[in-house]
PDB file of N, CA and C in Angstrom:
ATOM      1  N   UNK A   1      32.206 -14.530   1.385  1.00  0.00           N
ATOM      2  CA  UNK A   1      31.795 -15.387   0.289  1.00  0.00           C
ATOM      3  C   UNK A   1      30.410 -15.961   0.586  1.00  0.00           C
ATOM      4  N   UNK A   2      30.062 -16.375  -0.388  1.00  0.00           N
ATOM      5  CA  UNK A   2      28.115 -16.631  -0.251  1.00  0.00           C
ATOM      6  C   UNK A   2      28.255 -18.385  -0.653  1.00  0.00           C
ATOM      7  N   UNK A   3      28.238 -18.991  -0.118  1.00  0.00           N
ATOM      8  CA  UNK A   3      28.392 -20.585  -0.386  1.00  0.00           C
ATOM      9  C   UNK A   3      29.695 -21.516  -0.769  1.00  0.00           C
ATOM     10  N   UNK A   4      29.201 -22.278  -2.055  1.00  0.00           N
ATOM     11  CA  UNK A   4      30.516 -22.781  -2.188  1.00  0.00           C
ATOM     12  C   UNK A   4      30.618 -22.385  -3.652  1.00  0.00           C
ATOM     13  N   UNK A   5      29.729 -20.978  -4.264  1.00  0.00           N
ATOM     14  CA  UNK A   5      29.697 -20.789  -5.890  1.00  0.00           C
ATOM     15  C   UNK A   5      31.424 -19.781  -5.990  1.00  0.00           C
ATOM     16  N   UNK A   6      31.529 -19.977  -7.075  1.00  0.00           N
ATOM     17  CA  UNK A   6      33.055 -19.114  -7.401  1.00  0.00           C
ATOM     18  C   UNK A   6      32.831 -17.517  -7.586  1.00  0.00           C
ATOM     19  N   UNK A   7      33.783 -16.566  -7.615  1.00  0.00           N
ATOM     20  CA  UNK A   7      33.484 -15.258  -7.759  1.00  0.00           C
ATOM     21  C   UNK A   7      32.926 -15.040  -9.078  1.00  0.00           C
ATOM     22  N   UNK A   8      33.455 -15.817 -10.069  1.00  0.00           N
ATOM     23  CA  UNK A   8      33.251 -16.069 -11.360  1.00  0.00           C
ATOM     24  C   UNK A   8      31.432 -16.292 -11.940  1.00  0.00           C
ATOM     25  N   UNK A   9      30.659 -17.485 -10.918  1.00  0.00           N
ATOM     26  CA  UNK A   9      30.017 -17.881 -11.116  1.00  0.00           C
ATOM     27  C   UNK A   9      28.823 -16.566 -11.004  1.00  0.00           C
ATOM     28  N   UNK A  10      29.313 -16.083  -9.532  1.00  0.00           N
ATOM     29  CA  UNK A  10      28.461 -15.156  -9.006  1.00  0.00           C
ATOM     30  C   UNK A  10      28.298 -14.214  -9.926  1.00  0.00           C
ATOM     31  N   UNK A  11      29.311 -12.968 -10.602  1.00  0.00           N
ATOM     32  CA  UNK A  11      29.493 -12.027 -11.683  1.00  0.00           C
ATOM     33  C   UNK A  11      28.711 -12.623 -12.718  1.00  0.00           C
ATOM     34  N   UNK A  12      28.559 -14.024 -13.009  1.00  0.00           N
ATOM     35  CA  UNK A  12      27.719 -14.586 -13.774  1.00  0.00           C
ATOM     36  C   UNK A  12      26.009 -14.616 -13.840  1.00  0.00           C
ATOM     37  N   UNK A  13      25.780 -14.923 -12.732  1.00  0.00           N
ATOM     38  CA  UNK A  13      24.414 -14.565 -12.211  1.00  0.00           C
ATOM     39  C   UNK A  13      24.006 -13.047 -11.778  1.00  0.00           C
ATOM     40  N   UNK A  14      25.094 -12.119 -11.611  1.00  0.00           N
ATOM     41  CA  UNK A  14      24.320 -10.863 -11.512  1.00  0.00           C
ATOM     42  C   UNK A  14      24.372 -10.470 -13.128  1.00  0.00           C
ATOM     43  N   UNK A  15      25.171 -10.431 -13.525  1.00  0.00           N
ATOM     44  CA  UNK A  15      24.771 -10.275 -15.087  1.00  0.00           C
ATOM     45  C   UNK A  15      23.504 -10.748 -15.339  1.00  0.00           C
ATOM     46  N   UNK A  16      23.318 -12.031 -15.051  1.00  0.00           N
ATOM     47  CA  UNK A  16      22.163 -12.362 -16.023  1.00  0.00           C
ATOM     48  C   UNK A  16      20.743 -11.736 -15.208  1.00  0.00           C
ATOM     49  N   UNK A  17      20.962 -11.470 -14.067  1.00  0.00           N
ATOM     50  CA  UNK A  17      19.865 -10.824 -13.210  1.00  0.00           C
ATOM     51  C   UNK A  17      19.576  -9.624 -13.756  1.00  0.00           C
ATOM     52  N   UNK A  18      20.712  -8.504 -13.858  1.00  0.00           N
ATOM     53  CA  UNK A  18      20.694  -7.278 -14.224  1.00  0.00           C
ATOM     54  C   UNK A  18      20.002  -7.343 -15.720  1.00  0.00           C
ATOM     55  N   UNK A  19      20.190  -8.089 -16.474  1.00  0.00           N
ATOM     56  CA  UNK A  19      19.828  -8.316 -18.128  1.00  0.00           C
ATOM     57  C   UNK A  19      18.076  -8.296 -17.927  1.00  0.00           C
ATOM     58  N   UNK A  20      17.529  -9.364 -17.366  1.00  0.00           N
ATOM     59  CA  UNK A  20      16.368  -9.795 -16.596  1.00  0.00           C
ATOM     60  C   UNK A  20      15.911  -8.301 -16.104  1.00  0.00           C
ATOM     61  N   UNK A  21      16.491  -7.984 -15.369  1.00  0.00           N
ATOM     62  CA  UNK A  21      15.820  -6.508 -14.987  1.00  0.00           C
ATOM     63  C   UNK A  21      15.446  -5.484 -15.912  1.00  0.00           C
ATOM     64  N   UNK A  22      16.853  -5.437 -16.895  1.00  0.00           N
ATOM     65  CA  UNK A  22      16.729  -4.488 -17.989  1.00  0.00           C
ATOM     66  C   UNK A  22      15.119  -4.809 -19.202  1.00  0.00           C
ATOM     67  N   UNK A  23      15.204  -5.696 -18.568  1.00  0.00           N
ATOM     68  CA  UNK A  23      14.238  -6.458 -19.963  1.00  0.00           C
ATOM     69  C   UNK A  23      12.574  -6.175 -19.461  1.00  0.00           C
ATOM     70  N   UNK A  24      12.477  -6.384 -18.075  1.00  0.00           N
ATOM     71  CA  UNK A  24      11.585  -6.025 -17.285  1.00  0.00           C
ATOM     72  C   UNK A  24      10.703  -5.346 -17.128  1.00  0.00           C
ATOM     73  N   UNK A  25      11.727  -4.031 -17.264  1.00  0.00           N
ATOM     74  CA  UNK A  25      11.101  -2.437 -16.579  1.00  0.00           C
ATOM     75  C   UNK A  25      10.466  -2.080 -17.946  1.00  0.00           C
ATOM     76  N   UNK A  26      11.005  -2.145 -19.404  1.00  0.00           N
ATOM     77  CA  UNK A  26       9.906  -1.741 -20.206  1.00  0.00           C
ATOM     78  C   UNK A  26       8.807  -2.467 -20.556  1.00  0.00           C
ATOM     79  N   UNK A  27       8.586  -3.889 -20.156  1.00  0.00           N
ATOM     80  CA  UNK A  27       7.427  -4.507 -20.398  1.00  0.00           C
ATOM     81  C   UNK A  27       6.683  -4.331 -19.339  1.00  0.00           C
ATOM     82  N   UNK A  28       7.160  -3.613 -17.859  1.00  0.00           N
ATOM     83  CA  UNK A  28       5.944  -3.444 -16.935  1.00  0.00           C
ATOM     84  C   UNK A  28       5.488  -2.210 -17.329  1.00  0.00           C
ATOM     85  N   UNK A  29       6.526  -1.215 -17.941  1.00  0.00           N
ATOM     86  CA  UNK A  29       6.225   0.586 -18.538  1.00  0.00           C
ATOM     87  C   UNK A  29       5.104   0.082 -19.502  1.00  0.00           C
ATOM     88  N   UNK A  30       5.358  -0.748 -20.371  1.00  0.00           N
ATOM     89  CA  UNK A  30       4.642  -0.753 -21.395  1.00  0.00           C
ATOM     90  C   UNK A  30       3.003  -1.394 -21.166  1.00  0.00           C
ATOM     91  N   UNK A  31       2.881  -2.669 -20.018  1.00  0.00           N
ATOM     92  CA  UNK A  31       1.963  -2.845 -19.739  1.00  0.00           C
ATOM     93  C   UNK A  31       1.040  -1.623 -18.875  1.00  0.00           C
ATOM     94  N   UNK A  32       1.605  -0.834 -18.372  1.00  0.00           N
ATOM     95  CA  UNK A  32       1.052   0.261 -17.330  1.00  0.00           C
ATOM     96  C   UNK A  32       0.141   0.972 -18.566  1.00  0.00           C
ATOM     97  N   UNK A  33       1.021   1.354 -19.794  1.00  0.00           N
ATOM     98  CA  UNK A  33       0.840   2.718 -20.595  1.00  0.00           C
ATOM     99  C   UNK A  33      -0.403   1.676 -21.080  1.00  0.00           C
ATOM    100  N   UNK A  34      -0.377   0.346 -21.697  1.00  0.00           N
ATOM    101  CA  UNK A  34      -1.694  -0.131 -22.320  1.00  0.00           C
ATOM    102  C   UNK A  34      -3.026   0.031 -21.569  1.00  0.00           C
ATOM    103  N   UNK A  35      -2.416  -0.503 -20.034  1.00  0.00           N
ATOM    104  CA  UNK A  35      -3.603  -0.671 -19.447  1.00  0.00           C
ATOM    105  C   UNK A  35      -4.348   0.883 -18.822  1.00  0.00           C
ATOM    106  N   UNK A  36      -3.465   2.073 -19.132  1.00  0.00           N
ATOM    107  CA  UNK A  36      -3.884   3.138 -18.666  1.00  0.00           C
ATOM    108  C   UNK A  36      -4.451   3.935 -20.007  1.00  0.00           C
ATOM    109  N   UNK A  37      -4.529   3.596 -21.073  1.00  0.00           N
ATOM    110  CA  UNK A  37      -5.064   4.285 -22.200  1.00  0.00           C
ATOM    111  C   UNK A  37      -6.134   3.797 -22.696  1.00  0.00           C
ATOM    112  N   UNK A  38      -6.705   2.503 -21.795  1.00  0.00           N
ATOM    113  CA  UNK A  38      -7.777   1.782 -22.439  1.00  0.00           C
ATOM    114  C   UNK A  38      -8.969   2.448 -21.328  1.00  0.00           C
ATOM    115  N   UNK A  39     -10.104   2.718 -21.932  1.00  0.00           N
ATOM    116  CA  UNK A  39     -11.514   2.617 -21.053  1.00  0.00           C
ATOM    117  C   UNK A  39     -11.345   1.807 -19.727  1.00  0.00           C
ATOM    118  N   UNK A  40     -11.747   1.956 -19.022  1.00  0.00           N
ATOM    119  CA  UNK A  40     -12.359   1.085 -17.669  1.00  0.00           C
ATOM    120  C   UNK A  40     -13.723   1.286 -17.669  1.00  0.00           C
ATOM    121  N   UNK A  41     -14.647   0.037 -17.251  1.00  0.00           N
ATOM    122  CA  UNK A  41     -15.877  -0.117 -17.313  1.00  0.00           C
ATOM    123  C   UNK A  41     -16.397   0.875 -15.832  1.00  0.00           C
ATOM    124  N   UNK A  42     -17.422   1.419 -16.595  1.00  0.00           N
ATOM    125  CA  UNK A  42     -17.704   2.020 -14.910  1.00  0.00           C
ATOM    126  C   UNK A  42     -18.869   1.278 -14.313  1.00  0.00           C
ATOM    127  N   UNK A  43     -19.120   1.610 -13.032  1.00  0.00           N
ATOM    128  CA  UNK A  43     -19.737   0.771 -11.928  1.00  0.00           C
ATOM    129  C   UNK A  43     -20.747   0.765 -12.522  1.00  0.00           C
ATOM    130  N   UNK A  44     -22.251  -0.049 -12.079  1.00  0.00           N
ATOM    131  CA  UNK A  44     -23.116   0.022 -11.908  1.00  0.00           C
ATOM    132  C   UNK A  44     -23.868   0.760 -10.649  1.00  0.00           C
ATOM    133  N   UNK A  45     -25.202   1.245 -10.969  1.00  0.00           N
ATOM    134  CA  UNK A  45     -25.912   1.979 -10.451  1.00  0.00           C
ATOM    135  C   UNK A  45     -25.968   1.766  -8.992  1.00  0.00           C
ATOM    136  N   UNK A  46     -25.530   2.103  -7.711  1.00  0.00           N
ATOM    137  CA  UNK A  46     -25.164   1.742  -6.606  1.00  0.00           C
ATOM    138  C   UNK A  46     -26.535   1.786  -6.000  1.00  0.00           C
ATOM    139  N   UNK A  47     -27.324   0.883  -5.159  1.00  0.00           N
ATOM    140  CA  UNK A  47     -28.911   0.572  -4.831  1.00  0.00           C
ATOM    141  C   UNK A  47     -28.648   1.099  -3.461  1.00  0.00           C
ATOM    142  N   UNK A  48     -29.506   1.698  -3.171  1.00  0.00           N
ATOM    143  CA  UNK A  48     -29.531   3.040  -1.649  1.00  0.00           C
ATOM    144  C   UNK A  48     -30.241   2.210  -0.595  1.00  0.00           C
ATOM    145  N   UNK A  49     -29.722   0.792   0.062  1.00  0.00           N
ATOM    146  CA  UNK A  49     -29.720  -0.147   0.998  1.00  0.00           C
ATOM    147  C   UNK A  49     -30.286   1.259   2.306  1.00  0.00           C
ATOM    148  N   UNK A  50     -31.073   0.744   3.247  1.00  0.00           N
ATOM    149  CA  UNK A  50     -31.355   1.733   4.195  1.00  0.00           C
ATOM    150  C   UNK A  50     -30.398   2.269   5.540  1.00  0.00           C
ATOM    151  N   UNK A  51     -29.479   1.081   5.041  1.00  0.00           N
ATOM    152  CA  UNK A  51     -28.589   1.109   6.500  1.00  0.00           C
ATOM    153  C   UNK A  51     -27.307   1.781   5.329  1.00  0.00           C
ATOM    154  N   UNK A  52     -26.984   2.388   4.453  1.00  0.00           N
ATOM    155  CA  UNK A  52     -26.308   3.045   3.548  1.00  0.00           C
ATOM    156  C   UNK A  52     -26.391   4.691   3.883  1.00  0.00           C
ATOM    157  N   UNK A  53     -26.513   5.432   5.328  1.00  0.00           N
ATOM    158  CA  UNK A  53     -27.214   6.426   5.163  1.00  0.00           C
ATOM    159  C   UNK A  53     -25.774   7.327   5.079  1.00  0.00           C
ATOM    160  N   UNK A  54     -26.089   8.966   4.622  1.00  0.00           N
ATOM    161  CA  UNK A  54     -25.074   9.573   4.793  1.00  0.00           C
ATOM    162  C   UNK A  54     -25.267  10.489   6.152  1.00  0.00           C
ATOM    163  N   UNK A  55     -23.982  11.195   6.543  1.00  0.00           N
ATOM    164  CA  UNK A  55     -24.296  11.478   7.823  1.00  0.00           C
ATOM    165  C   UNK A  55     -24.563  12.960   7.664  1.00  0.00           C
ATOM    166  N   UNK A  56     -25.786  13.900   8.136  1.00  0.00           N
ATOM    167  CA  UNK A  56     -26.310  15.068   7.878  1.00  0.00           C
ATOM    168  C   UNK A  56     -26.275  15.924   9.010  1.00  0.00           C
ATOM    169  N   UNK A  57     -25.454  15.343  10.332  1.00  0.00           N
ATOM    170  CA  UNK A  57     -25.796  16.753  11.093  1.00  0.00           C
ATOM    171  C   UNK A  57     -23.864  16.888  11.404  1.00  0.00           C
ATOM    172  N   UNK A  58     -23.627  17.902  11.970  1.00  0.00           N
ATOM    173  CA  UNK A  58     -22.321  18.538  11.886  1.00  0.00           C
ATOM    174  C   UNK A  58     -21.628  17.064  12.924  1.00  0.00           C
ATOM    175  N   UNK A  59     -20.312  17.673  12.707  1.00  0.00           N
ATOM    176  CA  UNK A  59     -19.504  17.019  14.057  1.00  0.00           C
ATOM    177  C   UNK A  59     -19.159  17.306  15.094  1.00  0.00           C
ATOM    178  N   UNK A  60     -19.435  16.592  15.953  1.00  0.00           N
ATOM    179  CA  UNK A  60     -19.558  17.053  17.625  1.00  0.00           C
ATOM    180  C   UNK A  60     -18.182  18.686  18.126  1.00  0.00           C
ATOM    181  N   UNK A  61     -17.091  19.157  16.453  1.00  0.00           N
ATOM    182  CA  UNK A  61     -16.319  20.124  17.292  1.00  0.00           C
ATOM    183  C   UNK A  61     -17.147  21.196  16.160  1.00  0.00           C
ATOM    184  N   UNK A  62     -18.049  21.218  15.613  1.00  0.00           N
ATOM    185  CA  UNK A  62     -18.709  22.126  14.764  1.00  0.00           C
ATOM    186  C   UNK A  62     -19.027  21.547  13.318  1.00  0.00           C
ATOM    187  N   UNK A  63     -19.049  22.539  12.051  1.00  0.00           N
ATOM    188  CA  UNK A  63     -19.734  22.249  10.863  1.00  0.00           C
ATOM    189  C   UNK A  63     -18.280  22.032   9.989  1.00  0.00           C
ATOM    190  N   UNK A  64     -17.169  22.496  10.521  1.00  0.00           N
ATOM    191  CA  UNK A  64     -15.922  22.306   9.526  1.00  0.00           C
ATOM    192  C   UNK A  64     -15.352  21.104   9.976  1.00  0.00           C
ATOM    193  N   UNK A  65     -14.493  19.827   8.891  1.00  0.00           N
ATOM    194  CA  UNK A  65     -13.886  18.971   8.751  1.00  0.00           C
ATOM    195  C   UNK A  65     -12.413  19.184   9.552  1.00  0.00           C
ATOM    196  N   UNK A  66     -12.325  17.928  10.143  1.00  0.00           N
ATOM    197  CA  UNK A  66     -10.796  18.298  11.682  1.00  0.00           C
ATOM    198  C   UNK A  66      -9.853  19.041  10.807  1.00  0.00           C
ATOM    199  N   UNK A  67      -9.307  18.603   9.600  1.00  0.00           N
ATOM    200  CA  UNK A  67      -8.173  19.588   9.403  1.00  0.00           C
ATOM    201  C   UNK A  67      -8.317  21.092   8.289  1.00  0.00           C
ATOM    202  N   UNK A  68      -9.400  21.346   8.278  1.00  0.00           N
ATOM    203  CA  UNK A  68      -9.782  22.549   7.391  1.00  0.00           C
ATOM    204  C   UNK A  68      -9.689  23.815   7.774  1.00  0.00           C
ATOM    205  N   UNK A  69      -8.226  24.052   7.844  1.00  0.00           N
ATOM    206  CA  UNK A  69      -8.048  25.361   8.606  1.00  0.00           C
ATOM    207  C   UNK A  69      -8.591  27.347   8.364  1.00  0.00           C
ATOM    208  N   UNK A  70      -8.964  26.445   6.673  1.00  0.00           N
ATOM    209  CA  UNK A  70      -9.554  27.741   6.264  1.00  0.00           C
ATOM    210  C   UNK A  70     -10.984  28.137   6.858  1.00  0.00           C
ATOM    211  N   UNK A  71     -11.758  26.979   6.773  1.00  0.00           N
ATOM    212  CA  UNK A  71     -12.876  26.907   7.792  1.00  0.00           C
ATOM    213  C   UNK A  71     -13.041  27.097   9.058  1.00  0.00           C
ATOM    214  N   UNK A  72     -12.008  26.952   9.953  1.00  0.00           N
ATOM    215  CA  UNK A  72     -11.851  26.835  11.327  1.00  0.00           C
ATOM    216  C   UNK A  72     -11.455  28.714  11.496  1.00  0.00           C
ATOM    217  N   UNK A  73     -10.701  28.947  10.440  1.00  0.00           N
ATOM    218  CA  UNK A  73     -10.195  30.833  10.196  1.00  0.00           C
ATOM    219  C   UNK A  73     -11.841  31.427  10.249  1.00  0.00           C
ATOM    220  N   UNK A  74     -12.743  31.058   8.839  1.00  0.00           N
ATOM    221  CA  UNK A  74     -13.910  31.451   8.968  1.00  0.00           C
ATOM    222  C   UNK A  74     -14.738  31.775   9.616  1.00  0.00           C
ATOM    223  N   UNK A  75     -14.694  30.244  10.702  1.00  0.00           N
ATOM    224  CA  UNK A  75     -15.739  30.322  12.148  1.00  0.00           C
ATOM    225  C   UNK A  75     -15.785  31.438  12.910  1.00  0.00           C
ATOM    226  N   UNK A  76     -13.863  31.535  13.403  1.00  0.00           N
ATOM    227  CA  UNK A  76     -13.688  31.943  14.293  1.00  0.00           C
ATOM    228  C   UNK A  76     -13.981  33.506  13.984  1.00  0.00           C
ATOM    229  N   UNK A  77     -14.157  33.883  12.939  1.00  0.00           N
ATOM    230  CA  UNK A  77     -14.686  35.304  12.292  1.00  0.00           C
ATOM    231  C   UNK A  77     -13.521  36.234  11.787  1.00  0.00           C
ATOM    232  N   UNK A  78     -12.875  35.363  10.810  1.00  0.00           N
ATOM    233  CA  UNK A  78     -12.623  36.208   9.922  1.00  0.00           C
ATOM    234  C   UNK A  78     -10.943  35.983   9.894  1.00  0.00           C
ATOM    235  N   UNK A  79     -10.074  36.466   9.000  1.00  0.00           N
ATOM    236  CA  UNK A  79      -8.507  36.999   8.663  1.00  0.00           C
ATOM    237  C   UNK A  79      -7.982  37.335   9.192  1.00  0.00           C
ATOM    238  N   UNK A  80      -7.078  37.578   9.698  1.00  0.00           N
ATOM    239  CA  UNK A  80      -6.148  38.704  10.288  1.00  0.00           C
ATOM    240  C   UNK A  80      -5.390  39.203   9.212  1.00  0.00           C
ATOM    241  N   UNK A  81      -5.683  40.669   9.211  1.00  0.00           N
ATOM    242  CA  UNK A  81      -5.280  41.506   8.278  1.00  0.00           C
ATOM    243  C   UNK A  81      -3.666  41.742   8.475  1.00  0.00           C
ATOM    244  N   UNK A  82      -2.403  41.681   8.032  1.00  0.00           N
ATOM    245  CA  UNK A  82      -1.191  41.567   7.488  1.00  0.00           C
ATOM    246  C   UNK A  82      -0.964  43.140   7.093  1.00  0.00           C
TER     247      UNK A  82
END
């Protein structure tokens, strides 16, 4: 038992919880669908600060990204034919 409320009371409050829930889920569905069909403003023009730089020479294990296995196939020269 959970305090000193009755079994009665309790069945009472999950009802009204569950109702609350029911009532819920389509006004958060419905806020999602408004707020996803409307425009969003896009950024402004991003100002190229000098310490903003991008990075231009490879990475210290070569020119392909750590998990790009198609690249890493490439390097190593080529497919294995099947």
């Amino acid at each position: 038992m959970s305090g000193a409320v009755s079994h009665e009371e309790e069945v009472k409050q999950m009802g009204f919880w569950k109702n609350v829930t029911f009532a819920a889920i389509p006004v958060c569905i419905g806020v999602a669908i408004w707020d996803l069909s409307h425009a969003h403003p896009h950024d402004h023009e991003q100002i190229e600060y000098p310490y903003m730089h991008i990075r231009t020479k490879d990475f210290p294990w070569g020119p392909c990204s750590l998990f790009d296995t198609h690249c890493w196939e490439e390097q190593k020269g080529g497919h294995d034919e099947e």
